[in-house]
Protein backbone atom coordinates (compact mmCIF):
# COMPACT_ATOMS: atom_id res chain seq x y z
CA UNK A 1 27.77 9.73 29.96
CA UNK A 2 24.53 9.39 27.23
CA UNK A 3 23.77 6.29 29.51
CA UNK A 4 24.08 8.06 32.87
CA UNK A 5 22.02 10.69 31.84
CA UNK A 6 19.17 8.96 30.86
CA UNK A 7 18.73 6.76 33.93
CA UNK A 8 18.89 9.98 35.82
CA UNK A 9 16.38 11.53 33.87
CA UNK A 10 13.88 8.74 33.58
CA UNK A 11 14.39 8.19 37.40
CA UNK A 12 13.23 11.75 37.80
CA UNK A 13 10.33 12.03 35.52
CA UNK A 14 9.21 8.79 37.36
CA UNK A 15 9.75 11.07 40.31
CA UNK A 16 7.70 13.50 39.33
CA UNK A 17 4.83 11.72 37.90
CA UNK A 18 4.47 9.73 40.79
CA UNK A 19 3.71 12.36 43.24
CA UNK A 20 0.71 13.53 41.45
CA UNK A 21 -3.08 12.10 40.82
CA UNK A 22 -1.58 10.19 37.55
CA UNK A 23 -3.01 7.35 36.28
CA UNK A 24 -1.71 3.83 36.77
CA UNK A 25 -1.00 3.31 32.48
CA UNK A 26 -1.65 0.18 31.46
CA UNK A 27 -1.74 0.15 27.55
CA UNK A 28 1.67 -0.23 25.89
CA UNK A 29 2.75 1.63 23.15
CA UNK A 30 3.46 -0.87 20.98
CA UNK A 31 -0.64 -2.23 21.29
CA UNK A 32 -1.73 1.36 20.73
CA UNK A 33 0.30 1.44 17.65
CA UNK A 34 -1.25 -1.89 16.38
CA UNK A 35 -4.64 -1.08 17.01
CA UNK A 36 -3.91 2.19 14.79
CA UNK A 37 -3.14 0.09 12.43
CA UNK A 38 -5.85 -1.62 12.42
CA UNK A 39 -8.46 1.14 12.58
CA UNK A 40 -6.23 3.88 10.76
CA UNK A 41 -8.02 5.13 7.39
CA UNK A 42 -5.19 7.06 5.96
CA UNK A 43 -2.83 3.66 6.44
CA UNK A 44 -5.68 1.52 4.82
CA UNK A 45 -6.44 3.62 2.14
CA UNK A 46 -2.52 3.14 1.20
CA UNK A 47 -2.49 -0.69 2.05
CA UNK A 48 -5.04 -1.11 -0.89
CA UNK A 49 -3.47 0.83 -3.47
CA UNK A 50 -0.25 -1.45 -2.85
CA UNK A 51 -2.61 -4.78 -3.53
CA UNK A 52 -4.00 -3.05 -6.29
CA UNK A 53 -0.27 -2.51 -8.00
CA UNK A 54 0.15 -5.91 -7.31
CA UNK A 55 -2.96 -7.33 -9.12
CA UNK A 56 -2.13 -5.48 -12.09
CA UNK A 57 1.25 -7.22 -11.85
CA UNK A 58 -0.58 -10.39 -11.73
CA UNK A 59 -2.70 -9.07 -15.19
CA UNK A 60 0.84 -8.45 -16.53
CA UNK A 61 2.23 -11.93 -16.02
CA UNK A 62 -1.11 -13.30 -17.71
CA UNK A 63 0.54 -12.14 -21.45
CA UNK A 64 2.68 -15.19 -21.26
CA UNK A 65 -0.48 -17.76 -20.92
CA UNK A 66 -2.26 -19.20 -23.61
CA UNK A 67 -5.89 -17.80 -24.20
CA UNK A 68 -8.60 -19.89 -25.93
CA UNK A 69 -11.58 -18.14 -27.49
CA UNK A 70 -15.08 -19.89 -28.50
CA UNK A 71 -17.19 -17.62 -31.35
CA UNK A 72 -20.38 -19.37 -32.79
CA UNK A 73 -22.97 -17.70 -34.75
CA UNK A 74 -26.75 -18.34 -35.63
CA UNK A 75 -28.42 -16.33 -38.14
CA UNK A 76 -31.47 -15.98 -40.37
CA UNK A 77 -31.78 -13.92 -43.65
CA UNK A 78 -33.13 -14.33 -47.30
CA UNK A 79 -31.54 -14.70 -50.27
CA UNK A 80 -31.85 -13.55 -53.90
CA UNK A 81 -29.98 -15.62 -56.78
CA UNK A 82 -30.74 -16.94 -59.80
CA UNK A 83 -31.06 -20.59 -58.04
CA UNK A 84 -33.58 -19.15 -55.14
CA UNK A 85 -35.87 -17.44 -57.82
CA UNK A 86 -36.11 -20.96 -59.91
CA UNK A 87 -36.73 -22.55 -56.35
CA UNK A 88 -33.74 -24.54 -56.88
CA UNK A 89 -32.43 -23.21 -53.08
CA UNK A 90 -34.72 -21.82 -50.35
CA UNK A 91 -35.27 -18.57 -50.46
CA UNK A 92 -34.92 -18.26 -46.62
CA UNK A 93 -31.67 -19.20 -44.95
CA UNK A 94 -30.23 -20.28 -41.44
CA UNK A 95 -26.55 -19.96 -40.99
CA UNK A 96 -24.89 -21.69 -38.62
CA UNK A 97 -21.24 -21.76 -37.37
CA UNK A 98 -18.79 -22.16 -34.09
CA UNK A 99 -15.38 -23.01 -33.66
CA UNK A 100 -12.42 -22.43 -30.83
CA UNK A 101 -9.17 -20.84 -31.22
CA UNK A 102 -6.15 -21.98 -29.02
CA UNK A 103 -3.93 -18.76 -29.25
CA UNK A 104 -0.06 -18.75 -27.64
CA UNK A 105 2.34 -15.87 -27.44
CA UNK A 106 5.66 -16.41 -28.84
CA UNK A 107 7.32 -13.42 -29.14
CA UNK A 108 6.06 -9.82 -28.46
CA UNK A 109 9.28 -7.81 -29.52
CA UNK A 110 9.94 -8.33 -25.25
CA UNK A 111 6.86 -6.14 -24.21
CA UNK A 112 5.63 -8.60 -21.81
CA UNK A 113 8.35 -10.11 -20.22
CA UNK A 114 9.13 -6.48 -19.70
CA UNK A 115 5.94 -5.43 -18.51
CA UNK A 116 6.15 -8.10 -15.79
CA UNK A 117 9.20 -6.42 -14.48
CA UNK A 118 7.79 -3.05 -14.93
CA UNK A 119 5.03 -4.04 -12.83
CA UNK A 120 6.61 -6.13 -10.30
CA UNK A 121 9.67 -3.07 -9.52
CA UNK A 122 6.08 -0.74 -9.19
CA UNK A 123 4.38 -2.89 -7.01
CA UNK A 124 8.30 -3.08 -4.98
CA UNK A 125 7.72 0.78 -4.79
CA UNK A 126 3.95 0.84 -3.60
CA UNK A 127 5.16 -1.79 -0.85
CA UNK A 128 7.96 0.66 -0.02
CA UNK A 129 5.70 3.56 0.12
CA UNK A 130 3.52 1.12 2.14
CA UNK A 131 6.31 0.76 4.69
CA UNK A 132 6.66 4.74 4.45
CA UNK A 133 3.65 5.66 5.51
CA UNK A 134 3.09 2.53 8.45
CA UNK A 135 6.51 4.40 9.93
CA UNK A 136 5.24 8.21 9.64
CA UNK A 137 1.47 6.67 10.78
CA UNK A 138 3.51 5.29 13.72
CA UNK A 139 5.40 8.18 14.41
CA UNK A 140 1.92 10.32 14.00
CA UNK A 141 0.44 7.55 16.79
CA UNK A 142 4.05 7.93 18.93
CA UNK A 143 3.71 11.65 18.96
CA UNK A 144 0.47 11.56 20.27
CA UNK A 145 0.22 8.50 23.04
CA UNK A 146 3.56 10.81 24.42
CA UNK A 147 1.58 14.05 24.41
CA UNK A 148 -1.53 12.61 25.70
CA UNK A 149 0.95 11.67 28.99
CA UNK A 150 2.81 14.63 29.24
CA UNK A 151 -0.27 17.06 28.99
CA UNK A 152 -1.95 14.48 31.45
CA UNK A 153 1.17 14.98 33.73
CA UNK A 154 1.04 18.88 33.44
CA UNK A 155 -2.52 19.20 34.38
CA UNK A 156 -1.29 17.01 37.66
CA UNK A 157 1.44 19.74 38.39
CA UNK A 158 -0.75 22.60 37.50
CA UNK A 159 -3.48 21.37 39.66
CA UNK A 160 -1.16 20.86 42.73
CA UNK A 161 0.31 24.50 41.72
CA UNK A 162 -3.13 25.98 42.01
CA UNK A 163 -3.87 24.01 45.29
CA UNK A 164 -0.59 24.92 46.38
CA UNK A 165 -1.48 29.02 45.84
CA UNK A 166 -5.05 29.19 46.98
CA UNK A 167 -3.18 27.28 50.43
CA UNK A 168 -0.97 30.28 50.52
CA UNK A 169 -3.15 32.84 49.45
CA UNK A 170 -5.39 31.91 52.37
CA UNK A 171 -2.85 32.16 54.94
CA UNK A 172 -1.75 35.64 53.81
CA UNK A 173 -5.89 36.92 53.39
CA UNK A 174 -5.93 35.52 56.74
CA UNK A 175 -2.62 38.00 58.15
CA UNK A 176 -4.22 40.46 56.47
CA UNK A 177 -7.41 40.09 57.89
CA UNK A 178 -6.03 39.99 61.43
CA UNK A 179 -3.79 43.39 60.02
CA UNK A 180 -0.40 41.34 60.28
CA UNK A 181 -0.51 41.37 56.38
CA UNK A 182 -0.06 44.10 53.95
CA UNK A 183 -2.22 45.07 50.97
CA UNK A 184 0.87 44.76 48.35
CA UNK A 185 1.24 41.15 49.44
CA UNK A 186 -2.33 40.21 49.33
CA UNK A 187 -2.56 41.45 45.77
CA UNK A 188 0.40 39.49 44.65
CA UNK A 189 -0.66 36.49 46.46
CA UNK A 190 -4.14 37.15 44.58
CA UNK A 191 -2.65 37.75 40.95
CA UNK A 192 -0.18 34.72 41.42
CA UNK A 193 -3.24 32.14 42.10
CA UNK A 194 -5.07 33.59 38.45
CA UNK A 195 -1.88 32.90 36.77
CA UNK A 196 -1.44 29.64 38.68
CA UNK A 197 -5.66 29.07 37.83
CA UNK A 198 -5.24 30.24 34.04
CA UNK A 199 -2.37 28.00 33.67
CA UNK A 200 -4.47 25.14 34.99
CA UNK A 201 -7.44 25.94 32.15
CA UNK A 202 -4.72 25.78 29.54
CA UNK A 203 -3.20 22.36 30.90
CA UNK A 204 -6.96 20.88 30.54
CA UNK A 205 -7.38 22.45 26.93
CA UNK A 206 -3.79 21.32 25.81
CA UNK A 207 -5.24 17.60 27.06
CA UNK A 208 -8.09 17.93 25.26
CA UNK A 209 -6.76 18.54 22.23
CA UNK A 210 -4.10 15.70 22.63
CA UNK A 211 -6.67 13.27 23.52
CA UNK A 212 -8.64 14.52 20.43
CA UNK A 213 -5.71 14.07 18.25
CA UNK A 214 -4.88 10.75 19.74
CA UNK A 215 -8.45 9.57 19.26
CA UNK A 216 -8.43 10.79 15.27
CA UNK A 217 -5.17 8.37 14.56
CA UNK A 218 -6.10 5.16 16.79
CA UNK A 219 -10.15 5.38 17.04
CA UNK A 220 -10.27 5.31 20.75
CA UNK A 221 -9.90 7.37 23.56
CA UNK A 222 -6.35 7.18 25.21
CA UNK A 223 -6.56 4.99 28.69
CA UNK A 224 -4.65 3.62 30.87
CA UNK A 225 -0.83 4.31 29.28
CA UNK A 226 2.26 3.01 29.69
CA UNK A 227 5.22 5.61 29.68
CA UNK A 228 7.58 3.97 27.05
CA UNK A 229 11.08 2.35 27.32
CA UNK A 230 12.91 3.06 23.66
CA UNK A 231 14.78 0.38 22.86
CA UNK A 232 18.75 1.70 23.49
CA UNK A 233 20.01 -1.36 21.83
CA UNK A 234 18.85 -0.19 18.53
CA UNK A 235 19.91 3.86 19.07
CA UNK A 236 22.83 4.13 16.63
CA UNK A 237 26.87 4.93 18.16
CA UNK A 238 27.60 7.87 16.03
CA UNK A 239 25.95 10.77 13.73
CA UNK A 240 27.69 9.02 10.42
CA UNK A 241 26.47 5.53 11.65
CA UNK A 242 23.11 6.93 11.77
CA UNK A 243 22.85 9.38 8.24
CA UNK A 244 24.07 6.18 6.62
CA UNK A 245 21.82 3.64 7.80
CA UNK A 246 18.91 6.06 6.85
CA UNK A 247 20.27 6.66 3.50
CA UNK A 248 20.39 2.57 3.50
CA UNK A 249 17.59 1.68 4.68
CA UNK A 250 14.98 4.24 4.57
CA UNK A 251 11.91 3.31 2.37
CA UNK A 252 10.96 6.55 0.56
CA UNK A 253 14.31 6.17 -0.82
CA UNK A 254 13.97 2.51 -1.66
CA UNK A 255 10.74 3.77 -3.22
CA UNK A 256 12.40 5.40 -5.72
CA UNK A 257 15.30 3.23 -6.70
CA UNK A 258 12.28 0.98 -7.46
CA UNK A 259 10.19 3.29 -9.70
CA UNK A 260 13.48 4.33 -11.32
CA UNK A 261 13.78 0.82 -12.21
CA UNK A 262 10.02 0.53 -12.96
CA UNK A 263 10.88 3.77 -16.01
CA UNK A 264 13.99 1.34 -16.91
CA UNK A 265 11.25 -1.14 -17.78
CA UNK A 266 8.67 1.02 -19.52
CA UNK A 267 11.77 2.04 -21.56
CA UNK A 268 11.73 -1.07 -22.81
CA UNK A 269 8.20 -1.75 -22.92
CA UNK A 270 8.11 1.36 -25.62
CA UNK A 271 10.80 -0.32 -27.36
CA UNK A 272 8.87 -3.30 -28.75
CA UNK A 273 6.54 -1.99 -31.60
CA UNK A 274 9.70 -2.25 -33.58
CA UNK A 275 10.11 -5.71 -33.30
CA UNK A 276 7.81 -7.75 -34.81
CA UNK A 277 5.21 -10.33 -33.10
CA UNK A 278 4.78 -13.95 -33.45
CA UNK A 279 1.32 -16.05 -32.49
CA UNK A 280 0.75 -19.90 -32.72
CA UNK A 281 -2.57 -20.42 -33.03
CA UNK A 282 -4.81 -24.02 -33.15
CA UNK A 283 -8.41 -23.51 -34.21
CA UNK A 284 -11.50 -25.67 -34.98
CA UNK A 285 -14.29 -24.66 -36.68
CA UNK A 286 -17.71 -26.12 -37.89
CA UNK A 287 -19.58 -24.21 -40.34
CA UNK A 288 -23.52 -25.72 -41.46
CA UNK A 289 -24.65 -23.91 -44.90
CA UNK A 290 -26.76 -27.04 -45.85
CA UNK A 291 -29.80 -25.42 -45.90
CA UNK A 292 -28.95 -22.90 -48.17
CA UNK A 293 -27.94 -25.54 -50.55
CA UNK A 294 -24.41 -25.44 -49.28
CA UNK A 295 -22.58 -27.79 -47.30
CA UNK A 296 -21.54 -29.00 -43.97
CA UNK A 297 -17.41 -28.04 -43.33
CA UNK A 298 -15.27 -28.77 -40.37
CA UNK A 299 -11.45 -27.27 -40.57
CA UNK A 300 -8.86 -27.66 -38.02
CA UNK A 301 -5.73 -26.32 -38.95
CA UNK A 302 -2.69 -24.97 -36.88
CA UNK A 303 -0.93 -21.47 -38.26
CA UNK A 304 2.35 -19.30 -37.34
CA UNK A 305 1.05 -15.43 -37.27
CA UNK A 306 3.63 -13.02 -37.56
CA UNK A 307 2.84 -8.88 -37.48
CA UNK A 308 5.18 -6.60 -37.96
CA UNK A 309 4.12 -3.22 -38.23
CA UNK A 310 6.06 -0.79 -40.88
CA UNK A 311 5.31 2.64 -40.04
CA UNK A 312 3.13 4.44 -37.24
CA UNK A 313 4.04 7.80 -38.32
CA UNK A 314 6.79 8.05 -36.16
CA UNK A 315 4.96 7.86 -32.59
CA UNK A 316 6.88 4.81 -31.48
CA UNK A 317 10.33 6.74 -31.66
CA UNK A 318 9.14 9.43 -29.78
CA UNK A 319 7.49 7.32 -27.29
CA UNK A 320 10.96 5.58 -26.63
CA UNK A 321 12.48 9.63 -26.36
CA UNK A 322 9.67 10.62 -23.66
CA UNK A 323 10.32 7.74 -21.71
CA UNK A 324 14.03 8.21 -21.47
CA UNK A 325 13.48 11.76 -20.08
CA UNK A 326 10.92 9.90 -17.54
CA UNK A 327 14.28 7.68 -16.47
CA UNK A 328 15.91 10.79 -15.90
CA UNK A 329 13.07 12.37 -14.38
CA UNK A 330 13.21 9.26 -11.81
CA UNK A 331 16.42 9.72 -10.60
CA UNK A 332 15.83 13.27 -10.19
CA UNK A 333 13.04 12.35 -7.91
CA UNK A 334 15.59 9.88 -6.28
CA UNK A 335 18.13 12.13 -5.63
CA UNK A 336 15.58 14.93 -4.41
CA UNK A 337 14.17 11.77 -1.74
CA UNK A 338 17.16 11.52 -0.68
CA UNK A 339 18.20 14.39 0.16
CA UNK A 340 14.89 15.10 1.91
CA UNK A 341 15.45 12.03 3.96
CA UNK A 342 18.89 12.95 4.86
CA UNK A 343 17.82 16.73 5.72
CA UNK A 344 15.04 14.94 8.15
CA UNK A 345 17.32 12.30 9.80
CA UNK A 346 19.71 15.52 10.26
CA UNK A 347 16.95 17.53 12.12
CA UNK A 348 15.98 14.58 14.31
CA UNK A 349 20.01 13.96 15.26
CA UNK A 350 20.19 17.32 16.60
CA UNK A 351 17.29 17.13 18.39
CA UNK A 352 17.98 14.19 20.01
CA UNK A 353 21.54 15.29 20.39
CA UNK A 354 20.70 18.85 22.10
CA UNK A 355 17.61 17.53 23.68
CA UNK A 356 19.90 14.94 25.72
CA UNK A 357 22.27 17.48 26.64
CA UNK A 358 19.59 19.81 28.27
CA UNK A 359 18.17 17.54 29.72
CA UNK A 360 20.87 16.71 32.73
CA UNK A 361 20.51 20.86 33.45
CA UNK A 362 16.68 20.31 33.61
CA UNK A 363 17.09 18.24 36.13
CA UNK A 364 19.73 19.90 38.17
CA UNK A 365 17.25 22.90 38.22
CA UNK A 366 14.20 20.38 39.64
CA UNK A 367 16.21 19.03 42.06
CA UNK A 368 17.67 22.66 43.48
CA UNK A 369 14.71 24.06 43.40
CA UNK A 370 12.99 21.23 45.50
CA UNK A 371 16.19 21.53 47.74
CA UNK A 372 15.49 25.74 47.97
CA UNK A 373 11.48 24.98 48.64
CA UNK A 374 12.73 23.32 51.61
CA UNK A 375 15.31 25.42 52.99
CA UNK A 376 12.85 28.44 52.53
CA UNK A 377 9.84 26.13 54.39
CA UNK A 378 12.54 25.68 57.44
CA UNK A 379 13.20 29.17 57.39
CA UNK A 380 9.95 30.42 57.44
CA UNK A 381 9.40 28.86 60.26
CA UNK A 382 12.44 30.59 61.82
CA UNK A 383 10.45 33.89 61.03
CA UNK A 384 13.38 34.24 58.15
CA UNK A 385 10.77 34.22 55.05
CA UNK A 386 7.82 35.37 54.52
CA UNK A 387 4.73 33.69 52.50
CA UNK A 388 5.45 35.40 49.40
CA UNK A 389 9.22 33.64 49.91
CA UNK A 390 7.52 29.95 49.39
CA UNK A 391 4.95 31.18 46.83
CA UNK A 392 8.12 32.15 45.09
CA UNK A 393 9.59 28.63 45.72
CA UNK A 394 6.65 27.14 44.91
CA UNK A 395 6.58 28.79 41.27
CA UNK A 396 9.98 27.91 40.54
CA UNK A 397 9.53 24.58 41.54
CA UNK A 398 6.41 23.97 39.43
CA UNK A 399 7.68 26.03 36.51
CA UNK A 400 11.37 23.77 36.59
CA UNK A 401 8.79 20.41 36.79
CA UNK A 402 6.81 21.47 33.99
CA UNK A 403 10.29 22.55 31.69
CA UNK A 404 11.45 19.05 32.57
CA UNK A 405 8.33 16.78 31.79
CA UNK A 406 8.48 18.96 28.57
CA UNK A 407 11.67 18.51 27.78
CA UNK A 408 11.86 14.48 29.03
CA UNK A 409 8.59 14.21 26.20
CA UNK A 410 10.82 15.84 23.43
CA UNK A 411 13.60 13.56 24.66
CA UNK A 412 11.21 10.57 23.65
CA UNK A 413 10.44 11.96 20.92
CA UNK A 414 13.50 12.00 19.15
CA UNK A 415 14.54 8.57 20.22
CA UNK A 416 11.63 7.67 17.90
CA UNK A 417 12.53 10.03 15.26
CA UNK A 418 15.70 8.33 15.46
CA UNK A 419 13.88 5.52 14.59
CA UNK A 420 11.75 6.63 11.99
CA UNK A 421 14.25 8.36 9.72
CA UNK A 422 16.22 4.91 9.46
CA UNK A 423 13.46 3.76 8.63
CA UNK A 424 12.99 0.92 11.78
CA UNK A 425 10.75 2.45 13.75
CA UNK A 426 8.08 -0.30 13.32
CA UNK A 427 11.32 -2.70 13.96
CA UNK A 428 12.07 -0.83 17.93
CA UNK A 429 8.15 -0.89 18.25
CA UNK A 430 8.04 -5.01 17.68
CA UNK A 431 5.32 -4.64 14.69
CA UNK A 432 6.07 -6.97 11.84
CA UNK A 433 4.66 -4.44 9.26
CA UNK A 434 4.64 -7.41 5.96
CA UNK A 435 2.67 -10.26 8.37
CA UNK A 436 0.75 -7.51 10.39
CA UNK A 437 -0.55 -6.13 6.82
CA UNK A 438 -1.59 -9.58 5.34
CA UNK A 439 -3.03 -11.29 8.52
CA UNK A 440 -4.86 -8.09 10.21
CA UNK A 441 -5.95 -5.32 7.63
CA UNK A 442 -7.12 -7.54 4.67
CA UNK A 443 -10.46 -8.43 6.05
């Protein structure tokens, strides 16, 4: 019946956009999302905090490479000694040394190995919040290119609606003129085409502020757009179908399943001042004393360091106990996510759900009110209605086009919402968010 419904309606909104001064649309929605994407601040600014999570991964993973360290010194001084005063050594002296240290981490009580994963599970979640905010940015970009087309559409009906009146309202100045008409119906025809003028002005300022709202999330003023298809295919069969695939799949949540296992980590991380910490270390080292009546020594030598620290006053133990209430305080945050996301996906199944049902009486109302603004025209001519008859006709007409355009946007709407609180909105829209984010943001 869903099916039925929506051929029906997008047959009439096709219906009813084609009968005004619209705009042949030429821009898809999917290219006005992708150049949002590519001109989008807010999406940017996020897109770079992810790469910078993932560096300091990369400065993380460095702990298990071997560092080598050159330190050489030069120096001049004086000396006083017995020796220096008999002018047995020089009194002035030039110290000389370098050498190089080959350094390799053995053991760290785990601390790196488990700062890699800490790392890596918080760059997972800045990628997940990265995927977040591409689907609410496209949403944000969705809402808009829709709004931009309806309001585009109403200022067409409202414009017709005001031609319409002022056509009428000069045929009934005219009767009255000629004293066929009376005063009453004069004024009324005269109030309706203000309303029907005022409701024009308001159109062009709702527009206006769509078209300013579209150009603040995609940099460019809206032209030539394509009414959008939502892909059906990817709509899900049932309400419990749908809550779980958003529980499944939805990023935010993912988000935080990662960061909870990023705290797991840190846990650990905290954990390893009680171990103890082992170093191989190779050095080489030249040291010239000659002129100070010393000698000339080169040492190489290879040692095992181990550290192990005894006591820090307890801070190491308490750092392990704050960081097990940050766990917890993770999966609070988890739980709360998920809820939210649920309570959203919730919202936008209702709409959709109610939306799709009002829809098919929307449209009943179009269509008998076109059918009554004929019968009424035919009878007018009969001498059976008057002018203030069709001017009534007319108003329903316009005000049961306008209810359904509004209504056939919301419809739209939540098809993407739909989308969006699964978390595959960028999926239905054809974007691959992980190439589109290496290949066309990182400039």
């Amino acid at each position: 019946m869903k099916k039925i419904i929506n051929r029906v309606a997008y047959a009439t909104l096709a219906l009813v956009l084609c009968q005004f001064s619209f705009s042949v649309y030429a821009r898809s929605l999917e290219q006005t999302v992708a150049v949002a994407f590519n001109t989008n601040p807010d999406l940017k600014q996020v897109y770079h905090n992810y790469k910078a999570v993932l560096q300091e991964h990369n400065v993380a993973q460095s702990g298990w490479y071997p560092t080598l360290d050159l330190e050489a010194s030069i120096g001049v001084g004086r000396q006083d000694s017995p020796e220096s005063r008999a002018s047995l050594q020089n009194e002035s002296i030039k110290p000389l040394s370098y050498g190089l240290t080959l350094s390799q981490l053995l053991f760290d009580g785990f601390f790196t190995s488990e700062n890699i994963k800490r790392t890596d599970f918080e760059a997972q979640s800045e990628l997940f919040q990265l995927k977040a905010a591409a689907e609410n940015k496209a949403l944000e970009v969705v809402n808009a290119y829709l709004n931009v087309i309806k309001d585009q559409t109403l200022v067409d009906l409202s414009l017709k609606n005001t031609e319409t009146h002022q056509q009428i309202q000069q045929q009934i100045q005219l009767r009255h003129d000629n004293g066929l008409g009376s005063v009453s119906d004069l004024s009324q025809a005269n109030g309706r085409l203000a309303r029907a003028q005022a409701t024009y002005f308001t159109a062009q300022n709702n527009l206006a502020d769509s078209v300013g709202a579209f150009i603040r999330l995609v940099g460019e003023k809206p032209n030539e757009l394509i009414l959008p298809v939502p892909d059906a295919v990817m709509l899900p069969v049932s309400e419990g179908q749908f809550l779980d695939k958003a529980k499944l799949n939805h990023p935010t949540i993912k988000s935080a399943i990662a960061d909870i296992k990023a705290a797991q980590a840190q846990l650990e991380v905290n954990k390893s001042p009680n171990l103890p910490t082992l170093t191989a270390q190779l050095s080489h080292t030249h040291t010239d004393d000659r002129n100070n009546g010393g000698l000339e020594r080169t040492q190489t030598r290879a040692d095992l360091v181990l550290s192990y620290n005894l006591y820090r006053g307890g801070q190491d133990q308490a750092r392990v106990k704050q960081f097990a209430y940050v766990v917890n305080q993770a999966q609070d945050i988890k739980d709360s996510a998920q809820r939210q996301v649920v309570e959203g996906a919730q919202f936008s199944w209702n709409s959709y759900s109610f939306v799709s049902r009002q829809i098919e009486f929307l449209q009943t109302h179009v269509e008998q009110s076109f059918i009554t603004k004929q019968a009424y025209k035919e009878q007018f001519e009969f001498g059976r209605r008057t002018l203030l008859d069709l001017l009534d006709t007319e108003n329903e007409l316009f005000e049961a086009r306008r209810n359904f355009v509004t209504a056939e946007t919301e419809y739209l709407h939540a098809h993407y919402r739909l989308f969006n609180a699964m978390g595959e909105l960028l999926t239905a829209l054809r974007i691959n968010g992980d190439e589109y984010w290496q290949l066309k943001i990182e400039k």
